[in-house]
C-alpha atoms as a PDB file:
ATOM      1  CA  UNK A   1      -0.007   2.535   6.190  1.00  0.00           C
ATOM      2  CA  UNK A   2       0.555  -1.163   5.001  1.00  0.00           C
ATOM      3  CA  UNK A   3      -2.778  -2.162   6.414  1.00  0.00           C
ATOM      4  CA  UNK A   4      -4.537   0.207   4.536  1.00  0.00           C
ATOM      5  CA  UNK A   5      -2.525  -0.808   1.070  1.00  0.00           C
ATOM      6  CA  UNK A   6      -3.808  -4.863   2.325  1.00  0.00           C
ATOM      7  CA  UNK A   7      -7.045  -3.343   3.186  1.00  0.00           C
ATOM      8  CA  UNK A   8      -7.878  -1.689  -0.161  1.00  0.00           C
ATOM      9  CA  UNK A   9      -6.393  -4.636  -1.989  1.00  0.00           C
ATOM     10  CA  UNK A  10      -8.690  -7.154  -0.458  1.00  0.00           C
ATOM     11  CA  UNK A  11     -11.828  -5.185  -1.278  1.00  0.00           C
ATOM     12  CA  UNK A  12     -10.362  -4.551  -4.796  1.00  0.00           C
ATOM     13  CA  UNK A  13     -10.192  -8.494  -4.872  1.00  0.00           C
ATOM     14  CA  UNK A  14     -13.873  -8.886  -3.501  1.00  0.00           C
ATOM     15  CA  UNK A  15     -15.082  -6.409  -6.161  1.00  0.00           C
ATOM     16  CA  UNK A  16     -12.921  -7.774  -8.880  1.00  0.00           C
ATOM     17  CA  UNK A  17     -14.869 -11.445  -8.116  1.00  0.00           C
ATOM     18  CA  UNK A  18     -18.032  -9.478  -7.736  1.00  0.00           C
ATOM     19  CA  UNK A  19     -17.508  -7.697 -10.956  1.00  0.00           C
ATOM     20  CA  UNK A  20     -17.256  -4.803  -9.901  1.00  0.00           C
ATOM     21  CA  UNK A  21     -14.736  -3.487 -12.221  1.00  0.00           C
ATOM     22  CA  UNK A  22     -14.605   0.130 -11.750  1.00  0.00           C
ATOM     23  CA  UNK A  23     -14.304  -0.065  -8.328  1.00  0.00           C
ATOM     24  CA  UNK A  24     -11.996  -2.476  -7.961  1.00  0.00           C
ATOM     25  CA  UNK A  25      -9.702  -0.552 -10.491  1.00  0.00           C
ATOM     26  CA  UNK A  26      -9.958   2.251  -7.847  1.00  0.00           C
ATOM     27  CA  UNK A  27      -9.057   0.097  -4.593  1.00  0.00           C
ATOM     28  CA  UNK A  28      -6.312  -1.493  -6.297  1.00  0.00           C
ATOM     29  CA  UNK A  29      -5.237   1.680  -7.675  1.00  0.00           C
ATOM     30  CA  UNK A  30      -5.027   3.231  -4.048  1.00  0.00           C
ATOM     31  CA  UNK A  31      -3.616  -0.006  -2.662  1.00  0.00           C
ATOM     32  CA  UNK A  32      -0.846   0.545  -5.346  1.00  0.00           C
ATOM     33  CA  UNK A  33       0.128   4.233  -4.343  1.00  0.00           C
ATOM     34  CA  UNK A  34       0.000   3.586  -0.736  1.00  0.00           C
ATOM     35  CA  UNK A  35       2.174   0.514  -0.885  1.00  0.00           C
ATOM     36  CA  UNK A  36       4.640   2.218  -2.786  1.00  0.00           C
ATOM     37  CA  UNK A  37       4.676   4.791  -0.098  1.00  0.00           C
ATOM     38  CA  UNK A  38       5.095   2.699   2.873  1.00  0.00           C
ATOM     39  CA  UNK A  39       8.079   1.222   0.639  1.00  0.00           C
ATOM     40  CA  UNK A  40       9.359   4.670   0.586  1.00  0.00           C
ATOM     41  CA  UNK A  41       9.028   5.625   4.222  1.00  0.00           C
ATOM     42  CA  UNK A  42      10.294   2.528   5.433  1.00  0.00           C
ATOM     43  CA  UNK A  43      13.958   2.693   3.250  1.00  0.00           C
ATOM     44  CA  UNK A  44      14.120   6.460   4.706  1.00  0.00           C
ATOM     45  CA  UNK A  45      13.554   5.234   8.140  1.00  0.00           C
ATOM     46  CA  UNK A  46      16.012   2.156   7.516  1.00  0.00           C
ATOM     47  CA  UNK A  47      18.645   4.747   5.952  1.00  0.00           C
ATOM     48  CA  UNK A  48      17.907   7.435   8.839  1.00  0.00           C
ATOM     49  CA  UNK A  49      17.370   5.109  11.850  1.00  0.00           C
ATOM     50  CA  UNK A  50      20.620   3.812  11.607  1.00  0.00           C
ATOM     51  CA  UNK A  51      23.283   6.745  12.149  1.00  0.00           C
ATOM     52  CA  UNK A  52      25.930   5.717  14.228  1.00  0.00           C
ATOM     53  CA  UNK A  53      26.326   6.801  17.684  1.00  0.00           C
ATOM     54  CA  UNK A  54      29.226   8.947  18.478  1.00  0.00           C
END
């Protein structure tokens, strides 16, 4: 999921030095949310993958 967060922020770069604004407001948008989501799953599998073994 982090390569498609780098993936939609490089194209949102291209278009932003295209000038392409609308569509790189979109592709950074996306590369925003999906960051924020790997962020998420990774501190739940961080919190979860380490239960101690009994």
């Amino acid at each position: 999921m982090l390569s498609w967060a780098f993936l939609f922020l490089v194209i949102a770069l291209i278009a932003g030095v295209l000038g392409f604004g609308g569509i790189a407001g979109t592709a950074a948008g996306i590369a925003k949310i999906l960051f924020f989501i790997f962020l998420v799953v990774f501190v739940v599998a961080l919190i979860f993958g380490r239960k101690p073994k009994v």
